[in-house]
N, C-alpha and C. Protein backbone atom coordinates (compact mmCIF):
# COMPACT_ATOMS: atom_id res chain seq x y z
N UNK A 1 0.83 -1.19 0.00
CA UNK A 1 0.00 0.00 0.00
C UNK A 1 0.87 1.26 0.00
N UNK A 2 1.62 0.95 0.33
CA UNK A 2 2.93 2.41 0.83
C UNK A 2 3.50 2.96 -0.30
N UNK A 3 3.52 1.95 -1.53
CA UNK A 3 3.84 2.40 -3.26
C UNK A 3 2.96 2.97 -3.43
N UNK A 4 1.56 2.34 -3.60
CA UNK A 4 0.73 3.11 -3.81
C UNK A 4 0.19 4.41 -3.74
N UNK A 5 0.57 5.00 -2.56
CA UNK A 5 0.21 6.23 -1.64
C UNK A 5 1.34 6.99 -2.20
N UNK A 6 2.41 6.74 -2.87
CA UNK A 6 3.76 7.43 -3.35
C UNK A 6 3.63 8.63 -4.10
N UNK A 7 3.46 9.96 -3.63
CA UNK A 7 3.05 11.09 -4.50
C UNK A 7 3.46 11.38 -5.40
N UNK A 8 5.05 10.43 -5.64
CA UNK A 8 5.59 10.64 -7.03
C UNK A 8 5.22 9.70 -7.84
N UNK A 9 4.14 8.87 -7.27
CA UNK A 9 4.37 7.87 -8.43
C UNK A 9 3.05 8.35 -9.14
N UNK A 10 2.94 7.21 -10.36
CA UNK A 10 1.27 7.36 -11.26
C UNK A 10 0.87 5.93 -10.93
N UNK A 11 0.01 5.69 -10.65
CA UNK A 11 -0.56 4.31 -11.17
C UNK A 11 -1.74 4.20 -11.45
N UNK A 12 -2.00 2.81 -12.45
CA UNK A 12 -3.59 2.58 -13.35
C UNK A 12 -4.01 1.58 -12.74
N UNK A 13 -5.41 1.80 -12.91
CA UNK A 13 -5.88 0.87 -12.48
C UNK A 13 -7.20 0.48 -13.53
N UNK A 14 -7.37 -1.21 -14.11
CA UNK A 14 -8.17 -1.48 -14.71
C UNK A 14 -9.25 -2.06 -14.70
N UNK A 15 -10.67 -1.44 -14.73
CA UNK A 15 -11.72 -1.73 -14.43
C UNK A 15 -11.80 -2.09 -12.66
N UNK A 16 -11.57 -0.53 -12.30
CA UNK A 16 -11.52 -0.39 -10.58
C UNK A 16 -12.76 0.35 -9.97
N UNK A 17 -13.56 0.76 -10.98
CA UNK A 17 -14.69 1.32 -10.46
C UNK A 17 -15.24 1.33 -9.52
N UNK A 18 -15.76 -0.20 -9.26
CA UNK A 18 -16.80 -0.27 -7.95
C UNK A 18 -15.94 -0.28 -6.91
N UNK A 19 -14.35 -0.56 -6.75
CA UNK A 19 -13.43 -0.77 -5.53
C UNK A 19 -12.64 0.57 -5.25
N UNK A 20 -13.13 1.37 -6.20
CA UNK A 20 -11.60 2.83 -6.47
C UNK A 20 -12.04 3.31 -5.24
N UNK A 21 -13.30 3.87 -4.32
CA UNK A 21 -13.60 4.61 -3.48
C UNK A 21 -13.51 4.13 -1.96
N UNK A 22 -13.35 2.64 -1.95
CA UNK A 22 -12.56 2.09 -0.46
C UNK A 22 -10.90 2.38 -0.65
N UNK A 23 -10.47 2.03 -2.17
CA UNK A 23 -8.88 2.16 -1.94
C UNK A 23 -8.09 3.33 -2.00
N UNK A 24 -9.07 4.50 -2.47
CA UNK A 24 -8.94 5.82 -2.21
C UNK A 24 -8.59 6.47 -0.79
N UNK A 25 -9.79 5.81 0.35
CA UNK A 25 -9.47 5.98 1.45
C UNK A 25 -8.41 5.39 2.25
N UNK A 26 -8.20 4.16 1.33
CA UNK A 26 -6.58 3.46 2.10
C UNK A 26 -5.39 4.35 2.30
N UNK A 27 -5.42 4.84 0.98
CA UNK A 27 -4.54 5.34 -0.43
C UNK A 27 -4.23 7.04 1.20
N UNK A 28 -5.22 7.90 1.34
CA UNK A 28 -5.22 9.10 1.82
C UNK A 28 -4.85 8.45 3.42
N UNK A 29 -5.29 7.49 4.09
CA UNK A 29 -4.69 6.56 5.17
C UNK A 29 -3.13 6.53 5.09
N UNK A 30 -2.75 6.11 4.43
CA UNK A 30 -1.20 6.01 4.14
C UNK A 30 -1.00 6.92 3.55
N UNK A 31 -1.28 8.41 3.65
CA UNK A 31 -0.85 9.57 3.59
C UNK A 31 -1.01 10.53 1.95
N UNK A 32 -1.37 9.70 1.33
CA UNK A 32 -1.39 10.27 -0.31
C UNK A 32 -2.44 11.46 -0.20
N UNK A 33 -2.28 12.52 -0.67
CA UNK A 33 -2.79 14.18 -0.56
C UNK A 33 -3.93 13.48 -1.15
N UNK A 34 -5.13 13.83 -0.34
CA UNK A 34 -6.88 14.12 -1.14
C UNK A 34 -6.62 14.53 -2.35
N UNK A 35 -6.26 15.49 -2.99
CA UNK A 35 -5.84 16.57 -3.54
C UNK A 35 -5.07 16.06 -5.17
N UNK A 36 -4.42 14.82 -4.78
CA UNK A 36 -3.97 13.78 -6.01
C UNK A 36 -4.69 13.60 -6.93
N UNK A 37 -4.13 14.16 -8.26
CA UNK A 37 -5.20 14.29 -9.24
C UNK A 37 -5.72 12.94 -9.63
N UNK A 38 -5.89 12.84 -10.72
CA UNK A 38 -7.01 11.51 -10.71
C UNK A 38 -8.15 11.78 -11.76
N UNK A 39 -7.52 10.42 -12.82
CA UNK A 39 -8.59 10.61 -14.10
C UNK A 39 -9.16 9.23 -14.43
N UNK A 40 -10.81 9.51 -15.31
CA UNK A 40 -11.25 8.13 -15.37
C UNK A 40 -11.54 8.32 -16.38
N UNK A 41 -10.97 7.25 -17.69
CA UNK A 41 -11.24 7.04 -18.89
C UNK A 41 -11.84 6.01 -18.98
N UNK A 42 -13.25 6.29 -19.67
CA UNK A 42 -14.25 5.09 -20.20
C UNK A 42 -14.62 4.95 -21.54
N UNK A 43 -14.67 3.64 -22.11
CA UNK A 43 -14.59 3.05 -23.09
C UNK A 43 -13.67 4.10 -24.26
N UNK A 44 -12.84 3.74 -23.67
CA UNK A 44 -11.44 4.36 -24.40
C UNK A 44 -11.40 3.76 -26.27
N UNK A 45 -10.90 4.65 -27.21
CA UNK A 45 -11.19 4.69 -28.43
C UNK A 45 -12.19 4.46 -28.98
N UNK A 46 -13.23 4.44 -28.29
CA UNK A 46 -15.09 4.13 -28.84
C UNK A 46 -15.58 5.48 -29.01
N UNK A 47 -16.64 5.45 -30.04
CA UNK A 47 -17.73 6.89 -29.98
C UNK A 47 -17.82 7.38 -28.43
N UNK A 48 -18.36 6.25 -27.58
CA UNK A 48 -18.83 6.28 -26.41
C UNK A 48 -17.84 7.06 -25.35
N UNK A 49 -16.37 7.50 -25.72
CA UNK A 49 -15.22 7.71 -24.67
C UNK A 49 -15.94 8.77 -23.86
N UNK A 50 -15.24 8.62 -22.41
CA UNK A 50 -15.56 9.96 -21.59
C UNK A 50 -14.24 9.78 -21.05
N UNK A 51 -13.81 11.17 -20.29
CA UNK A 51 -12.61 11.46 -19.80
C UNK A 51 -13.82 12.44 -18.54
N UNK A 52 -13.04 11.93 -17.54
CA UNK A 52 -13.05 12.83 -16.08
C UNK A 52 -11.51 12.87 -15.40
N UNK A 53 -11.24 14.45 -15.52
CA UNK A 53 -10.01 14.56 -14.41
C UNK A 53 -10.90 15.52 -13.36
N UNK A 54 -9.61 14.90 -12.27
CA UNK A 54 -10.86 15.15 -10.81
C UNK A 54 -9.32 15.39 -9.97
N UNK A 55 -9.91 15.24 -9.24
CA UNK A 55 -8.81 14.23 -7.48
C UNK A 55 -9.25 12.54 -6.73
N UNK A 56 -8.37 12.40 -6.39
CA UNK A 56 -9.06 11.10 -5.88
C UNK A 56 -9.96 11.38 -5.08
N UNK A 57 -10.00 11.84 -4.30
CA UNK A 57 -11.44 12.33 -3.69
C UNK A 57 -12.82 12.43 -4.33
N UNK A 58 -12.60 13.74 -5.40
CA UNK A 58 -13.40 13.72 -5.66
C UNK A 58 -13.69 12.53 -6.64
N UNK A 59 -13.42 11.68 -7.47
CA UNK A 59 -13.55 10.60 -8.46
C UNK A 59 -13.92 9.48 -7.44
N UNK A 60 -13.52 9.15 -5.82
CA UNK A 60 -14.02 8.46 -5.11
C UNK A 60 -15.44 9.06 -4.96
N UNK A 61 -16.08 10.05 -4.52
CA UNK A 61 -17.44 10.40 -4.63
C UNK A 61 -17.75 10.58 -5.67
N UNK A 62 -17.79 10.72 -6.94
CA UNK A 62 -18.86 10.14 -7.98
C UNK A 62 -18.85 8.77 -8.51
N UNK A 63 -17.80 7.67 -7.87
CA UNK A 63 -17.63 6.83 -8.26
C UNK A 63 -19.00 5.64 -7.21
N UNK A 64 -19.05 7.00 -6.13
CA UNK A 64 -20.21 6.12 -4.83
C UNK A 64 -21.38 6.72 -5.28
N UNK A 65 -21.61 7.76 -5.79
CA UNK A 65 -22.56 8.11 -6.34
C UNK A 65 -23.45 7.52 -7.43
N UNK A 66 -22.57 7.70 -8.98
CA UNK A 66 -22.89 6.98 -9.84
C UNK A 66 -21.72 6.39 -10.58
N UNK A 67 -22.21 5.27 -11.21
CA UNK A 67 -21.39 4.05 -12.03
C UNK A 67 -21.27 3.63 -13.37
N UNK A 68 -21.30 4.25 -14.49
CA UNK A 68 -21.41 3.61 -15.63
C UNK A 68 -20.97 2.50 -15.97
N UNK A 69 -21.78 1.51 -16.45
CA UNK A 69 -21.41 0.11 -17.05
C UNK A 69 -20.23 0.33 -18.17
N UNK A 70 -19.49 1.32 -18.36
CA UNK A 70 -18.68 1.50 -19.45
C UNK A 70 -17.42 0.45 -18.87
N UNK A 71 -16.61 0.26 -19.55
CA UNK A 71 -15.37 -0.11 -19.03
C UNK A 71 -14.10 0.98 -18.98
N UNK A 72 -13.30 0.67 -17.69
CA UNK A 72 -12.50 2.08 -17.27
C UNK A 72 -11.11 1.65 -17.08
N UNK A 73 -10.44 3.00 -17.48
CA UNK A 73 -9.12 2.64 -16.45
C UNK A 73 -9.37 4.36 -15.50
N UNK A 74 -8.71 3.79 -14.06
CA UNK A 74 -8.72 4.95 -13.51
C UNK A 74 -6.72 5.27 -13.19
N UNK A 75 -6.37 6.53 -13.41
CA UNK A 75 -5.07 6.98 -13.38
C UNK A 75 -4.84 7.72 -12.36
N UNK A 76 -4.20 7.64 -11.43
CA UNK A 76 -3.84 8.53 -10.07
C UNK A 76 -2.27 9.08 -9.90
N UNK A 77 -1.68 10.40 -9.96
CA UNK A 77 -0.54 10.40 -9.48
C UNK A 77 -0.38 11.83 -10.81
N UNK A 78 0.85 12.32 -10.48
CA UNK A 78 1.06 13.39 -11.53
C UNK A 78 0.80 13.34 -12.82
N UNK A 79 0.56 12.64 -13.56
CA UNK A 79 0.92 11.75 -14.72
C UNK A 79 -0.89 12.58 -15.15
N UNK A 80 -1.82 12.08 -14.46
CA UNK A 80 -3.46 12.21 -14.75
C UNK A 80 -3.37 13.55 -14.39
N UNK A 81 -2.83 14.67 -14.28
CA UNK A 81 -2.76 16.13 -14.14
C UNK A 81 -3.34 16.52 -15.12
N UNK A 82 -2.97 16.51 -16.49
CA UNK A 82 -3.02 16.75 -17.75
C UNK A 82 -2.88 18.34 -18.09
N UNK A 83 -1.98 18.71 -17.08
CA UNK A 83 -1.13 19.79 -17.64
C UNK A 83 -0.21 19.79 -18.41
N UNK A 84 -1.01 21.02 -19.48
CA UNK A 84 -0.07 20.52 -20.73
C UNK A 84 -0.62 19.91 -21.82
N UNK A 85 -1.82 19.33 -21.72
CA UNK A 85 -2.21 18.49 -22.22
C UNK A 85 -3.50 18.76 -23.16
């Protein structure tokens, strides 16, 4: 968990949807800033794509909120900033 929480690092995660908003709270437990940006790409190269950049926070509350059946990867760490981009 302690990689995980690594503010320098990025990591993906595939088809984490329904679990992203317990490991979010691990994630800020072992110290990783609320504040860590955090993006969710669904059905990536389809008509259908959506892009959300957020924070883990916030992407943990719409992720408890609502759920699209799309398929996702979610990206956490400098990398999902998309400054620049």
């Amino acid at each position: 968990m302690a990689a995980l929480a690594d503010p320098q690092a990025t990591t993906v995660i595939y088809m984490g949807k329904r679990t992203f908003p317990t490991l979010a709270a691990a994630l800020i437990a072992q110290g990783l800033p609320a504040d860590t940006p955090a993006l969710l790409a669904e059905a990536v190269s389809t008509p259908d794509q959506r892009l959300l950049r957020t924070t883990i926070v916030g992407l943990a509350a719409t992720l408890t909120e609502e759920r699209s059946s799309l398929p996702g990867l979610i990206i956490f760490g400098a990398l999902a900033d998309g400054a620049g981009a």
